[in-house]
Protein backbone atom coordinates (compact mmCIF):
# COMPACT_ATOMS: atom_id res chain seq x y z
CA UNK A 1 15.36 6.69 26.26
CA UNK A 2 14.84 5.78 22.38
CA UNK A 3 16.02 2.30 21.52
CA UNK A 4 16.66 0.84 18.15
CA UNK A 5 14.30 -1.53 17.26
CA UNK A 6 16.26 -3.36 14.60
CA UNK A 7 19.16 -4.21 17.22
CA UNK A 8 16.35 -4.82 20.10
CA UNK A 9 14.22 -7.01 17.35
CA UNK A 10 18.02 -9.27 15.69
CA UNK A 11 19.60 -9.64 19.52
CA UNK A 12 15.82 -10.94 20.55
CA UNK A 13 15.56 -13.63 17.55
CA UNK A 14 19.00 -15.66 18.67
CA UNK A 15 15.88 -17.30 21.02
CA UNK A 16 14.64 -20.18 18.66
CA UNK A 17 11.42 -20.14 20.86
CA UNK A 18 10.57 -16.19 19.38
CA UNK A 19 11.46 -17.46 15.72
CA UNK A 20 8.77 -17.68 12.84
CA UNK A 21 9.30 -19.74 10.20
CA UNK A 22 7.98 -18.35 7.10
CA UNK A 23 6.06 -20.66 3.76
CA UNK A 24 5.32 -19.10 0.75
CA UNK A 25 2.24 -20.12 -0.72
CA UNK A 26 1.16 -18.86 -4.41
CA UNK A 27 -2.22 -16.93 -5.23
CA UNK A 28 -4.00 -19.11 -7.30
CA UNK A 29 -5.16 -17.23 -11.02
CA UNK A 30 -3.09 -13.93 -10.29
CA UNK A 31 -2.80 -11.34 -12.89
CA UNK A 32 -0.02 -10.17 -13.36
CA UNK A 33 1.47 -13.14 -11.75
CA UNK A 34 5.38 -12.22 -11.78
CA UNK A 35 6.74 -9.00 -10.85
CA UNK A 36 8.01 -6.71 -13.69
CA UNK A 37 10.38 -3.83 -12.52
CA UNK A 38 8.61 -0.62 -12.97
CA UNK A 39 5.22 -2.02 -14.91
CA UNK A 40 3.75 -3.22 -11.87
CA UNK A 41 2.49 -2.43 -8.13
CA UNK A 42 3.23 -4.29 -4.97
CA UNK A 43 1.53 -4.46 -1.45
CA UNK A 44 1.82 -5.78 1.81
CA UNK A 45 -1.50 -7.05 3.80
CA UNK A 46 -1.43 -8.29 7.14
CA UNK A 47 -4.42 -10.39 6.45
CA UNK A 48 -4.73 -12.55 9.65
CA UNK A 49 -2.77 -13.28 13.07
CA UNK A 50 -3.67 -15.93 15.26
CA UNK A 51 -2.10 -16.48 18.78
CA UNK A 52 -3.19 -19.75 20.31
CA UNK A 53 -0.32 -20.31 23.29
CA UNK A 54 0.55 -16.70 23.97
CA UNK A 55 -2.34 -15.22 24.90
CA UNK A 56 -1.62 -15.44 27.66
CA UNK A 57 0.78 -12.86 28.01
CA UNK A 58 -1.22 -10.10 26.98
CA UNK A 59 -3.95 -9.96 29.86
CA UNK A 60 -1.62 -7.66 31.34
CA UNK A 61 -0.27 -6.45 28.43
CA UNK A 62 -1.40 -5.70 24.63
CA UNK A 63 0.07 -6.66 21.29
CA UNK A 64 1.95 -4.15 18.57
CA UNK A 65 3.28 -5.52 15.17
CA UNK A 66 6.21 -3.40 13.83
CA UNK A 67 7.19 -4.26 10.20
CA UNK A 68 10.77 -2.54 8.76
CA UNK A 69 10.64 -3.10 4.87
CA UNK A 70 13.86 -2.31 3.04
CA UNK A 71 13.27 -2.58 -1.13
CA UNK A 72 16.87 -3.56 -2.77
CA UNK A 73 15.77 -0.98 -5.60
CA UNK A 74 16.52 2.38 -5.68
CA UNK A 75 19.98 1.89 -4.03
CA UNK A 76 18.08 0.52 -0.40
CA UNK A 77 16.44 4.33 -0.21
CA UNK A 78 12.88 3.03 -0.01
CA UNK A 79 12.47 1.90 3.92
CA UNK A 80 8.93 1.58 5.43
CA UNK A 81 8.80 1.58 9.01
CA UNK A 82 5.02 0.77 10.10
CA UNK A 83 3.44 -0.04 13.27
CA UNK A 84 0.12 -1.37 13.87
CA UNK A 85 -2.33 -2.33 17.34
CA UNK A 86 -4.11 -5.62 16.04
CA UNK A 87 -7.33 -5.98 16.90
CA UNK A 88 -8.51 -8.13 19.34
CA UNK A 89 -11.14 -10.96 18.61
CA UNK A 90 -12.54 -13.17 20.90
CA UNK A 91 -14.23 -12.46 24.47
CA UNK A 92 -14.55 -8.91 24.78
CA UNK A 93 -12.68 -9.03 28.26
CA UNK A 94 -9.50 -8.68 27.54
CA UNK A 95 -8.27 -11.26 30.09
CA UNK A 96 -9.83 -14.07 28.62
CA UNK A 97 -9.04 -13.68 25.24
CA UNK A 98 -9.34 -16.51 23.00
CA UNK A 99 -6.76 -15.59 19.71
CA UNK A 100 -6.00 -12.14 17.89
CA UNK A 101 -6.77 -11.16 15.14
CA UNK A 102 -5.72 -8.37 12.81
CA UNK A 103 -7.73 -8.04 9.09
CA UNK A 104 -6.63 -6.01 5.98
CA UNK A 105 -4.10 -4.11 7.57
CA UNK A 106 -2.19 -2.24 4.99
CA UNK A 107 1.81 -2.72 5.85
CA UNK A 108 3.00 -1.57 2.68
CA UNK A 109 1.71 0.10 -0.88
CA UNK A 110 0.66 0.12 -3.17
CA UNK A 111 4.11 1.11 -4.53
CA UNK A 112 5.77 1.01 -7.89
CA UNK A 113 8.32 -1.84 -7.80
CA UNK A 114 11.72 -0.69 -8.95
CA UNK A 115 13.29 -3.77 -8.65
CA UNK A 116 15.22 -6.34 -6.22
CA UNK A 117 14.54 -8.36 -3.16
CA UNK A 118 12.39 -6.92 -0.20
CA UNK A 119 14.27 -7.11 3.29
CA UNK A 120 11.52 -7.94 5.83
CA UNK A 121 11.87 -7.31 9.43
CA UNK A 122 8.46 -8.29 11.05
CA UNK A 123 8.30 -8.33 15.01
CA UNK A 124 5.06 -8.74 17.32
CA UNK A 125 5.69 -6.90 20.77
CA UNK A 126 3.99 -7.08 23.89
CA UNK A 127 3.40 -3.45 25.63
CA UNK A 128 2.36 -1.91 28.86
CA UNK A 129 -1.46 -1.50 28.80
CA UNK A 130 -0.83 1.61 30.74
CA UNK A 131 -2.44 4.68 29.45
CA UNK A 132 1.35 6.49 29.09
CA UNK A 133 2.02 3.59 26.87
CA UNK A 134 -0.86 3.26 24.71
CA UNK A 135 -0.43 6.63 23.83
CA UNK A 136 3.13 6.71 22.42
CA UNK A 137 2.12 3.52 20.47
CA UNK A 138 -0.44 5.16 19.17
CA UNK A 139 1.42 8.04 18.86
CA UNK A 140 3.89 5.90 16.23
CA UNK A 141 1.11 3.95 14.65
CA UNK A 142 -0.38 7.70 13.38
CA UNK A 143 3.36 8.60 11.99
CA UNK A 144 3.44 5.05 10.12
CA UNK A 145 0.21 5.97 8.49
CA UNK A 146 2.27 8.89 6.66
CA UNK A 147 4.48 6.80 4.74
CA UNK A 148 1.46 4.51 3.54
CA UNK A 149 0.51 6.99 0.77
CA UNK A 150 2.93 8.92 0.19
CA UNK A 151 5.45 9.79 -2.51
CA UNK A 152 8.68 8.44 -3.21
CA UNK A 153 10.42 11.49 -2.65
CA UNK A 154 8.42 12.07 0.47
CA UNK A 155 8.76 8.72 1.87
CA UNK A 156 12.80 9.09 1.06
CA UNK A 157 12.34 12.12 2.84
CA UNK A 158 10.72 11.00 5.72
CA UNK A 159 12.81 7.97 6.40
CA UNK A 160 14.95 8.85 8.96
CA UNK A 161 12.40 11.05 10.43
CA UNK A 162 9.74 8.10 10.96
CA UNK A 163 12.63 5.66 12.07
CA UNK A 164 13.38 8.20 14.55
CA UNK A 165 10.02 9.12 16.18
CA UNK A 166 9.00 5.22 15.89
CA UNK A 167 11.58 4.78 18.01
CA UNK A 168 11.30 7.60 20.17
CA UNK A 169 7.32 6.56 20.83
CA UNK A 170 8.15 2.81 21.37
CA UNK A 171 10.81 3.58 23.70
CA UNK A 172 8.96 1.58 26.72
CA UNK A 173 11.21 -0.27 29.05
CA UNK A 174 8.42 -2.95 29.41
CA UNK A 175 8.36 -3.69 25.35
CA UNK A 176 9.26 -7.20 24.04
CA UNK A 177 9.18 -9.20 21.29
CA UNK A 178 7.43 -12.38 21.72
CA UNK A 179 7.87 -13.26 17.98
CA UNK A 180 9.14 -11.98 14.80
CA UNK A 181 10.85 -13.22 11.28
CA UNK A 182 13.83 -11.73 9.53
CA UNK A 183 13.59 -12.61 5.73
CA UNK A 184 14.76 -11.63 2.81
CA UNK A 185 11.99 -11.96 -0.19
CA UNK A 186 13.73 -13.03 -3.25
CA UNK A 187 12.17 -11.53 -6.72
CA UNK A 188 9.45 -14.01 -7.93
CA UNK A 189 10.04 -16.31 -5.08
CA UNK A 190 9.45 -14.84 -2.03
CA UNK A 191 8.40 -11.79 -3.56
CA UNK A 192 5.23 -12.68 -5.62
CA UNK A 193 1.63 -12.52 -5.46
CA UNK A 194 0.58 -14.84 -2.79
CA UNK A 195 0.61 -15.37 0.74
CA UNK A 196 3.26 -15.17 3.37
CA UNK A 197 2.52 -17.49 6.12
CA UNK A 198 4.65 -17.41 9.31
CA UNK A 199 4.07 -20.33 12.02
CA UNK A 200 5.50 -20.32 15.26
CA UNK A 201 6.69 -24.06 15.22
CA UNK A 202 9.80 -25.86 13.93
CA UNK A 203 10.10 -26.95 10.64
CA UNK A 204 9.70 -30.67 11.23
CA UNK A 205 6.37 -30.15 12.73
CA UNK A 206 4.53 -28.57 9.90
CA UNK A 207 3.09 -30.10 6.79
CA UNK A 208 2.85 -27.03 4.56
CA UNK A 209 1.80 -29.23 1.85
CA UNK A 210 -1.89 -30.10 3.92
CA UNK A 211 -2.06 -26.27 4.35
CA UNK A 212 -3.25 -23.82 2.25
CA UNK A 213 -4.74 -20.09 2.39
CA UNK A 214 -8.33 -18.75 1.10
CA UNK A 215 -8.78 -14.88 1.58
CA UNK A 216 -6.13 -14.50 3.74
CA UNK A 217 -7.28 -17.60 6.41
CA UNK A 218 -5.23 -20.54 7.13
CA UNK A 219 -6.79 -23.65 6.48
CA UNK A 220 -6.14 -27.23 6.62
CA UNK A 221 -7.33 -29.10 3.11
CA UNK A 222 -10.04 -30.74 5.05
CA UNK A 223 -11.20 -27.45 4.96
CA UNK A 224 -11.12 -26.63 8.87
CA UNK A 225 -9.16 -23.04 10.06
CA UNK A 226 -5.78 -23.83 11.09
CA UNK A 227 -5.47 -23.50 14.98
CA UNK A 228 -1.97 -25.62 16.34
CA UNK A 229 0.43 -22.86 16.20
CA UNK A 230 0.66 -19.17 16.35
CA UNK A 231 0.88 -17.43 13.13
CA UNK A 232 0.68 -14.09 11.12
CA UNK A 233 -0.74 -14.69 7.55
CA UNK A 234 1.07 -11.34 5.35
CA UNK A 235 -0.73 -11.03 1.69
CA UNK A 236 1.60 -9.88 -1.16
CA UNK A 237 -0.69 -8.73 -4.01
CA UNK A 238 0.75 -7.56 -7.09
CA UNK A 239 -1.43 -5.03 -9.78
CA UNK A 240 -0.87 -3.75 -12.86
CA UNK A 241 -2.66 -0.34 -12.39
CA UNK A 242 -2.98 2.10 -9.57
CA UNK A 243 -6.54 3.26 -9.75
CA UNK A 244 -6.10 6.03 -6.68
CA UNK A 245 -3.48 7.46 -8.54
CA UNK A 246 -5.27 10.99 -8.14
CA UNK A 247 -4.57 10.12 -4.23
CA UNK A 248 -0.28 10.67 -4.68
CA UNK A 249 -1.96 14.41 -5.32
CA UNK A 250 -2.62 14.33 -8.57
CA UNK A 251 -6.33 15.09 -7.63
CA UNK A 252 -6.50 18.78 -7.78
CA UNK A 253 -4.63 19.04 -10.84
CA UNK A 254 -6.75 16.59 -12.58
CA UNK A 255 -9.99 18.51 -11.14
CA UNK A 256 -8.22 22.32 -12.16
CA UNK A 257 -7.59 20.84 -15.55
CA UNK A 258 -11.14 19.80 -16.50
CA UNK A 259 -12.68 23.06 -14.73
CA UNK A 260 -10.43 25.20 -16.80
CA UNK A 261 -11.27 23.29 -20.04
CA UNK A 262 -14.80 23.42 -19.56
CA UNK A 263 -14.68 27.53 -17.85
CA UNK A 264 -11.77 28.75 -20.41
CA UNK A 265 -12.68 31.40 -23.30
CA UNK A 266 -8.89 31.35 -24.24
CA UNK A 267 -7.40 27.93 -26.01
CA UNK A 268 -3.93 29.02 -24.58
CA UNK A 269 -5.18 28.75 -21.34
CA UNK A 270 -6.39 25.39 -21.60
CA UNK A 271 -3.46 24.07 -23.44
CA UNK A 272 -1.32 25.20 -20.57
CA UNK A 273 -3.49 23.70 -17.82
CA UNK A 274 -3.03 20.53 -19.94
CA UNK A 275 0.74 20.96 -19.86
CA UNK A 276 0.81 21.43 -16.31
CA UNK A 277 -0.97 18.66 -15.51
CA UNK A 278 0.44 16.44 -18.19
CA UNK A 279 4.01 17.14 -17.13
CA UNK A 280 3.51 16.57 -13.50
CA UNK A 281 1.85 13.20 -14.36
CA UNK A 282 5.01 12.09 -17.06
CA UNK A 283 7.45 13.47 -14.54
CA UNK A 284 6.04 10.76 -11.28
CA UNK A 285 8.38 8.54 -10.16
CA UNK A 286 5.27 6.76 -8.66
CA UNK A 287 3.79 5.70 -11.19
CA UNK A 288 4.14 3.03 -14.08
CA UNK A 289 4.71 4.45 -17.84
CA UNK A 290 1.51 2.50 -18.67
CA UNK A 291 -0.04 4.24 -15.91
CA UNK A 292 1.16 8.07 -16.81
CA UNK A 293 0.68 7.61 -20.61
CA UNK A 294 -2.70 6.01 -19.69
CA UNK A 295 -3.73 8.59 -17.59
CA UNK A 296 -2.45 12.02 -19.89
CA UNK A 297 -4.44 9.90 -22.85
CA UNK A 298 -7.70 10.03 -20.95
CA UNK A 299 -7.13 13.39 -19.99
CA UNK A 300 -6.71 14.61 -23.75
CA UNK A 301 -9.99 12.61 -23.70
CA UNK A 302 -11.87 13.87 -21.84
CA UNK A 303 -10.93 17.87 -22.53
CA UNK A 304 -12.13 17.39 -26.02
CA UNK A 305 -15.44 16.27 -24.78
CA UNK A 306 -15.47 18.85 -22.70
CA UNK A 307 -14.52 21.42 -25.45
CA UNK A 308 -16.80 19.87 -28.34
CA UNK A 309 -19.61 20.83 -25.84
CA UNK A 310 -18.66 24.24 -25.26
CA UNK A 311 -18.72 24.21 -29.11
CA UNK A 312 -21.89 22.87 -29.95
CA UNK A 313 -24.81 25.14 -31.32
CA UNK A 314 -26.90 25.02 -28.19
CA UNK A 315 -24.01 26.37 -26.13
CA UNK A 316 -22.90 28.80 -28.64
CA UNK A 317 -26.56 30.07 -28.74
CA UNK A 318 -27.42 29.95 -25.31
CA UNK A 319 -30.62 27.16 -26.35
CA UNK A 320 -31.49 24.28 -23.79
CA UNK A 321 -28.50 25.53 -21.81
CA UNK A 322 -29.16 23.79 -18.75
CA UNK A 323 -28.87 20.37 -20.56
CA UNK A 324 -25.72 21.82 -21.76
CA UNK A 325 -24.23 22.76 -18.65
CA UNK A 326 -25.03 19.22 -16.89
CA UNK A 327 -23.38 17.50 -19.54
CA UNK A 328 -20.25 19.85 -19.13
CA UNK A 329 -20.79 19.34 -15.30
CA UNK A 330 -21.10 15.84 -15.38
CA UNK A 331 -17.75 15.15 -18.06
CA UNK A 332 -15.96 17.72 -15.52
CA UNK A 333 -17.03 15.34 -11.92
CA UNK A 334 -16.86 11.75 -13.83
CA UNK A 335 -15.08 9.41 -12.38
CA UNK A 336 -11.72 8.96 -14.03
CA UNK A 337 -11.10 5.03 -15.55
CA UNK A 338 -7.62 4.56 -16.84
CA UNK A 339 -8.15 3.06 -20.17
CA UNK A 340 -6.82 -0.63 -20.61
CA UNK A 341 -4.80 -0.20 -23.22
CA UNK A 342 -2.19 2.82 -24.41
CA UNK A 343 -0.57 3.48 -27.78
CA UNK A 344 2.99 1.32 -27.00
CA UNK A 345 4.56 4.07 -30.09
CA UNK A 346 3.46 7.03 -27.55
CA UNK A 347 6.63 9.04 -26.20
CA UNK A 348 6.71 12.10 -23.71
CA UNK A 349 7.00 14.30 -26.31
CA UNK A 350 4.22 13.22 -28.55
CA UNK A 351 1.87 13.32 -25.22
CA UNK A 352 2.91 16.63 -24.55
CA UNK A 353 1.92 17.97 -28.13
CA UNK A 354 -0.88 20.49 -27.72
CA UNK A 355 -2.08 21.26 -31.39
CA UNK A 356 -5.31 18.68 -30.75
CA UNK A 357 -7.12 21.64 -28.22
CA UNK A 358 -9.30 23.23 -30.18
């Protein structure tokens, strides 16, 4: 029978004994180092969890993290529901496991930021180890994985859809949370490039100031990993520049674009590839203006390379065309590097123009 895992996950935290408490702790030299509503990118890392006095509960059992992320942009449309199977460190035999551990996990992003607090909903189950079991987690870990790339409109989509089968897949009687955190990350607060650190202890106990985090490990300042409590370590990194952008799908367009600039007798043709591609890039909700004027400007780039080649005498003539074609080869297959600075007096219109292509 499904169950819903944000009642299951609030009724389960009245227990003090499940609570984390979180402590923020700032990345040292980031750049940018605020967040800036639509200029900048934001993601969630599960960089490190380490379970010192529960251990014990998963030799007959195994550990799932389950992360609901609610952005107060966008009117509360953008939910992430993710679910991951940490790794397990230690002795290889299950039974005598010494900690767990879970490394660059991806929870979240990178995303455009539109704005607002993040809601935070982050809950570490303990599951059957039976085989029926394992496979419907796995089962909703795969469906998480969908929403980790994916568009805005997708993932709006998709919401309820995810939410659903998460739910449906984690529906095991014998699934409980041993410890989770309900927080709400306030802009530039909570919500900033550094490290979220939640310890299973009360608040009198810890000394956050003789704590502090390098790559995403707890230490103590004398420099030794920090072992008293149980705790999840969640990165928050914050860029100005999404270099995968070609992975929201932009990919083929880019690659059709250059292929018809460098294959095209016709300038009409080419000027309405470069539309085509142009528009779809000026029209993403997922990316940054920097990043979409940034990315139609290398475009227009690179298609005049491509074109002045096609124009040169040695082309034209059919002389040392080999060299030639590798150069039009190689300016069609080069790796695309967003320039670092844009025109700030460019507008969609004037990036649209077409009368350059010649």
């Amino acid at each position: 029978m499904p169950i819903d895992l944000g009642d299951m996950f609030k009724k389960a935290l009245k227990d003090e004994r499940k609570l984390l408490r979180p402590y923020f702790f700032a990345a040292e030299q980031a750049e940018p180092a605020t967040l800036v509503t639509e200029e900048v990118y934001i993601r969630l890392r599960l960089a490190r969890m380490f379970l010192k006095h529960r251990r014990v509960l998963f030799q007959t059992k195994y550990p799932v993290v389950n992360a609901l992320m609610r952005f107060a942009g966008m009117n509360g449309k953008v939910e992430v529901n993710f679910v991951a199977k940490p790794e397990l460190a230690g002795d290889s035999n299950e039974s005598r496991l010494d900690d767990i551990v879970t490394l660059d996990q991806t929870l979240l992003g990178p995303v455009l930021y539109r704005g607002g607090d993040l809601e935070l909903m982050l809950g570490l189950y303990s599951a059957p180890a039976d085989d029926w079991a394992k496979r419907f987690i796995s089962l909703a870990e795969g469906i998480s994985q969908l929403t980790l790339n994916a568009t805005l409109t997708t993932a709006i989509s998709m919401a309820s859809t995810i939410k659903t089968s998460i739910e449906n897949s984690m529906s095991s009687d014998g699934l409980d949370l041993k410890l989770g955190l309900d927080k709400e990350l306030k802009e530039n607060v909570w919500l900033a490039p550094g490290y979220l650190v939640m310890i299973a202890a009360p608040d009198e106990t810890i000394e956050s100031e003789a704590l502090e985090v390098k790559g995403g490990e707890l230490f103590t300042r004398q420099g030794a990993i920090y072992t008293d409590h149980d705790y999840i370590v969640l990165s928050i990194e914050v860029t100005s520049q999404r270099t995968d952008w070609q992975s929201l799908g932009y990919g083929p367009l880019w690659q059709d674009l250059l292929k018809t600039s460098a294959d095209a007798d016709d300038i009409e043709t080419v000027k309405s590839a470069f539309v085509t591609f142009s528009g779809a890039i000026l029209a993403s909700p997922d990316l940054s203006w920097s990043d979409r004027s940034g990315i139609v400007t290398l475009a227009k780039q690179r298609i005049k390379a491509i074109r002045e080649a096609r124009a040169s005498t040695d082309f034209l003539e059919g002389l040392k065309a080999a060299d030639t074609f590798l150069e039009l080869e190689n300016l069609v297959n080069e790796e695309p590097v967003l320039p670092t600075e844009v025109d700030a007096e460019q507008t969609p219109e004037s990036l649209l123009e077409t009368g350059w292509i010649g």
